[in-house]
C-alpha atoms as a PDB file:
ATOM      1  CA  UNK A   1      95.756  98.559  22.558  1.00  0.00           C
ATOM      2  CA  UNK A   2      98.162 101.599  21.399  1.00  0.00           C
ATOM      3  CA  UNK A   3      99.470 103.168  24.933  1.00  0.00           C
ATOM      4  CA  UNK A   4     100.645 105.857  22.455  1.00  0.00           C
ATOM      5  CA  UNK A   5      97.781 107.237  22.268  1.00  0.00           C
ATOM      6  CA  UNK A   6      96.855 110.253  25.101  1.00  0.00           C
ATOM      7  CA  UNK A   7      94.080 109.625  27.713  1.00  0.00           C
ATOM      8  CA  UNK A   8      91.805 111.989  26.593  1.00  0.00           C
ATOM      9  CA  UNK A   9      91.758 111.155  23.151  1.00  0.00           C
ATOM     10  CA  UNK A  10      90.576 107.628  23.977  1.00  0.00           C
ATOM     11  CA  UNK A  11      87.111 106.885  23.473  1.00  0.00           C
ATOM     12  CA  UNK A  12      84.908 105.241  26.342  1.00  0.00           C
ATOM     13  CA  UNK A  13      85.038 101.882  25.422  1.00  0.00           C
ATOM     14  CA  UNK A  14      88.692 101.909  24.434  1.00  0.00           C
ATOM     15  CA  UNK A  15      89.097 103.388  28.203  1.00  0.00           C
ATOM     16  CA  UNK A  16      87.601 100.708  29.886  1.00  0.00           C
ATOM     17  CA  UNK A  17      89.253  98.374  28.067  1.00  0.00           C
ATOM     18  CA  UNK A  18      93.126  99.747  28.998  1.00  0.00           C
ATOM     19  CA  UNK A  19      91.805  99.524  32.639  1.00  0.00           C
ATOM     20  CA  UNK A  20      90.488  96.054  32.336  1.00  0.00           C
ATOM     21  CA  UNK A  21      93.501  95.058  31.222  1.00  0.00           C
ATOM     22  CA  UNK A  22      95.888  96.449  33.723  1.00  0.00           C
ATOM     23  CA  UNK A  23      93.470  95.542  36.494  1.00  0.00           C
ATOM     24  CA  UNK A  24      94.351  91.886  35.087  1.00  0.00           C
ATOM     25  CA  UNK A  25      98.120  92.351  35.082  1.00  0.00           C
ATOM     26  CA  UNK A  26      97.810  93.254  39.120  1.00  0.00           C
ATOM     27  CA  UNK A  27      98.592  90.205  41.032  1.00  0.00           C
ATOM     28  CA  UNK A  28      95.483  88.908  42.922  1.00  0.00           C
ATOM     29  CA  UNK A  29      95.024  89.439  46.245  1.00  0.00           C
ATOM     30  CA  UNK A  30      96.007  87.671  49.493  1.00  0.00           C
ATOM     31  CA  UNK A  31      93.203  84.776  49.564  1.00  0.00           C
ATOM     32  CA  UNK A  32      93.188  85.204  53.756  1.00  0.00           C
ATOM     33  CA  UNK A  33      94.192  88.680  53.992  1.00  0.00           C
ATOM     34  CA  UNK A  34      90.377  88.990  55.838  1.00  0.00           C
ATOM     35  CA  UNK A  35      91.998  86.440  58.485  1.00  0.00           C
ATOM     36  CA  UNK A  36      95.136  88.009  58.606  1.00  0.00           C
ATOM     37  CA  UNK A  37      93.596  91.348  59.803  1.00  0.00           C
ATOM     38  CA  UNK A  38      91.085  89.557  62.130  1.00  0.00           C
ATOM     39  CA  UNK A  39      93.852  88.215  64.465  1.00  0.00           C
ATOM     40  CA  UNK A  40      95.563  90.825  64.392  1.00  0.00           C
ATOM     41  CA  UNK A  41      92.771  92.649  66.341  1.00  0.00           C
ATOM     42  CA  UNK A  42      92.760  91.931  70.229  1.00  0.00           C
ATOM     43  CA  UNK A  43      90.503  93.146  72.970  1.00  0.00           C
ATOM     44  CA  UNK A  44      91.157  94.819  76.410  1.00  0.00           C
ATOM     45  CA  UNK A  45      90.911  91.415  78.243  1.00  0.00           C
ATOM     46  CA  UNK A  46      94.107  90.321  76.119  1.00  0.00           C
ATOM     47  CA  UNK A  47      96.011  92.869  76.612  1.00  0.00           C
ATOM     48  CA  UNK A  48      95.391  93.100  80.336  1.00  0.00           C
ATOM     49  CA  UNK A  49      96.463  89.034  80.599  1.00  0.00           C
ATOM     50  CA  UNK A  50      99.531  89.290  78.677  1.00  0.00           C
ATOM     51  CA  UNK A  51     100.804  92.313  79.726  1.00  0.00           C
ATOM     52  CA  UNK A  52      99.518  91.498  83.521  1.00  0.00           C
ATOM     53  CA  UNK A  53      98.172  94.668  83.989  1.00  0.00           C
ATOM     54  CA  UNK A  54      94.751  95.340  85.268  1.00  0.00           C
ATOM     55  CA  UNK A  55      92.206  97.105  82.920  1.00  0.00           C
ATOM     56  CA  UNK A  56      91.505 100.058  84.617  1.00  0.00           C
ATOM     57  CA  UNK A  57      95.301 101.170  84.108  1.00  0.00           C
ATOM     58  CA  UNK A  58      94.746 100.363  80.548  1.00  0.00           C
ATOM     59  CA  UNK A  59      91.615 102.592  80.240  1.00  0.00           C
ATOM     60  CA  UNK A  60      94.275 105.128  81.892  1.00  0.00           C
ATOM     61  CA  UNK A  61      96.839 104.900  79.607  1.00  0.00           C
ATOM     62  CA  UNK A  62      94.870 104.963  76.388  1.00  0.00           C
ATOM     63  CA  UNK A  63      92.504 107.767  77.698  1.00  0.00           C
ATOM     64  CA  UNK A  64      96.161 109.429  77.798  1.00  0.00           C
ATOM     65  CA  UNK A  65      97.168 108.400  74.674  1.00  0.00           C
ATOM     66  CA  UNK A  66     100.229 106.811  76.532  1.00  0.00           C
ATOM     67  CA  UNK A  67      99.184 103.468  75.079  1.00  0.00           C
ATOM     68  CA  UNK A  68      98.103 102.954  71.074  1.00  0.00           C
ATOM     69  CA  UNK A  69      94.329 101.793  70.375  1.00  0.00           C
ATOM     70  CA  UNK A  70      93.116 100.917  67.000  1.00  0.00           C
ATOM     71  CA  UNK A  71      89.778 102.222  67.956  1.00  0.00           C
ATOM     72  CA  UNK A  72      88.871 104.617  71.221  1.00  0.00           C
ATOM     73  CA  UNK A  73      85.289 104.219  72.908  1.00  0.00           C
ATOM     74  CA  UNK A  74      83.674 100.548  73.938  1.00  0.00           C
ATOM     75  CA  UNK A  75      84.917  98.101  73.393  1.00  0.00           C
ATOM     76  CA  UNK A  76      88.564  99.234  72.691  1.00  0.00           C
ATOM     77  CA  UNK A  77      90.592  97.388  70.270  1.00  0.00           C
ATOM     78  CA  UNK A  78      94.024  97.171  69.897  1.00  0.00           C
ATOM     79  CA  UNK A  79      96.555  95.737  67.098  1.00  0.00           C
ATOM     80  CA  UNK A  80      98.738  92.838  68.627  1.00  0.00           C
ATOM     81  CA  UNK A  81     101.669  93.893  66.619  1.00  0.00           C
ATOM     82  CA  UNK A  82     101.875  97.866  68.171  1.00  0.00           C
ATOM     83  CA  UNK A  83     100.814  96.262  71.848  1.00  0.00           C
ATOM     84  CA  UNK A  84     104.273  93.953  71.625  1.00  0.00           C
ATOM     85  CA  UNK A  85     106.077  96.544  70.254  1.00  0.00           C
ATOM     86  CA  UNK A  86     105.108  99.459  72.595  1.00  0.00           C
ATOM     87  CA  UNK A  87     105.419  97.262  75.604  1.00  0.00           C
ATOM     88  CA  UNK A  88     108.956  96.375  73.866  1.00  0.00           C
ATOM     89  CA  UNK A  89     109.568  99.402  73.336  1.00  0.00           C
ATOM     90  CA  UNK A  90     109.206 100.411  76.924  1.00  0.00           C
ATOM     91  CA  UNK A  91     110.552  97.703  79.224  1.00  0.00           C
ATOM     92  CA  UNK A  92     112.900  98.232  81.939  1.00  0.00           C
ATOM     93  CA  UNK A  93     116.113  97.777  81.301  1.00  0.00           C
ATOM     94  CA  UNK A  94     118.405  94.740  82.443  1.00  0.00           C
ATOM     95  CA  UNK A  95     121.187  95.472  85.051  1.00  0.00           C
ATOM     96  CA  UNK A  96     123.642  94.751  81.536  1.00  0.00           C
ATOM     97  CA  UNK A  97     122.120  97.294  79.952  1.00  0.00           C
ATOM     98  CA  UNK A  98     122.617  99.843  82.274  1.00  0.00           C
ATOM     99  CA  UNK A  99     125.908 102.189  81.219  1.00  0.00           C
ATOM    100  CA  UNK A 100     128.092 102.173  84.851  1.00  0.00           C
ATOM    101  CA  UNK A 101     129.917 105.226  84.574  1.00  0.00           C
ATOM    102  CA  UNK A 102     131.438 106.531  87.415  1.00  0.00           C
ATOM    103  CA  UNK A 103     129.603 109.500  88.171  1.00  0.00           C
ATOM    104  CA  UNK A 104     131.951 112.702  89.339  1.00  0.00           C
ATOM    105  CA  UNK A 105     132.148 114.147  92.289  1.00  0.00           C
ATOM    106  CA  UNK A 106     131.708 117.862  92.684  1.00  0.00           C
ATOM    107  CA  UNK A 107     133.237 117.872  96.567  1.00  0.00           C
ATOM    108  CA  UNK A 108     136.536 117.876  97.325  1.00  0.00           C
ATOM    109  CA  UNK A 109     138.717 115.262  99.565  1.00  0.00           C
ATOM    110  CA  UNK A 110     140.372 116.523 102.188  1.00  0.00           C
END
């Protein structure tokens, strides 16, 4: 088919046909993307055992918005990936971490 050729002046058939044939030069889709997104989703129970934190803190924190939820209301779901990476994200940090700068004093030695 001539791409020269503006859209509008194409007629219907010669439209579908210049779709068809880019839809075919798309590469196909992931075979287990259905999968993929499946396990990605993870319930309250999850998220309470491997964060050890009991469930009515996380009800709490996502009625808050503190916490992210793929989807509010019962049951709540979350994404794995954005539960790791808030909790992450928000960890204490480790004594080598901490900046030990010697704080100034304001009152004078006598």
């Amino acid at each position: 088919m001539n791409l020269s050729t503006p859209l509008y002046a194409l007629t219907t058939s010669e439209f579908i046909e210049l779709i068809q044939e880019q839809l075919k030069s798309l590469q196909p889709p992931i075979k287990n993307q259905s999968a993929i997104l499946e396990t990605d989703n993870v319930d309250i129970n999850w998220v309470s055992e491997n964060l050890k934190i009991p469930i009515s803190t996380i009800h709490t924190k996502v009625s808050r918005m503190e916490m992210p939820c793929k989807k509010r209301g019962k049951p709540l779901i979350f994404s794995k990936n954005e539960i790791i990476e808030w909790n992450n994200s928000g960890r204490a940090k480790v004594i080598q971490e901490i900046d030990f700068a010697p704080v100034k004093s304001t009152k004078k030695i006598k």
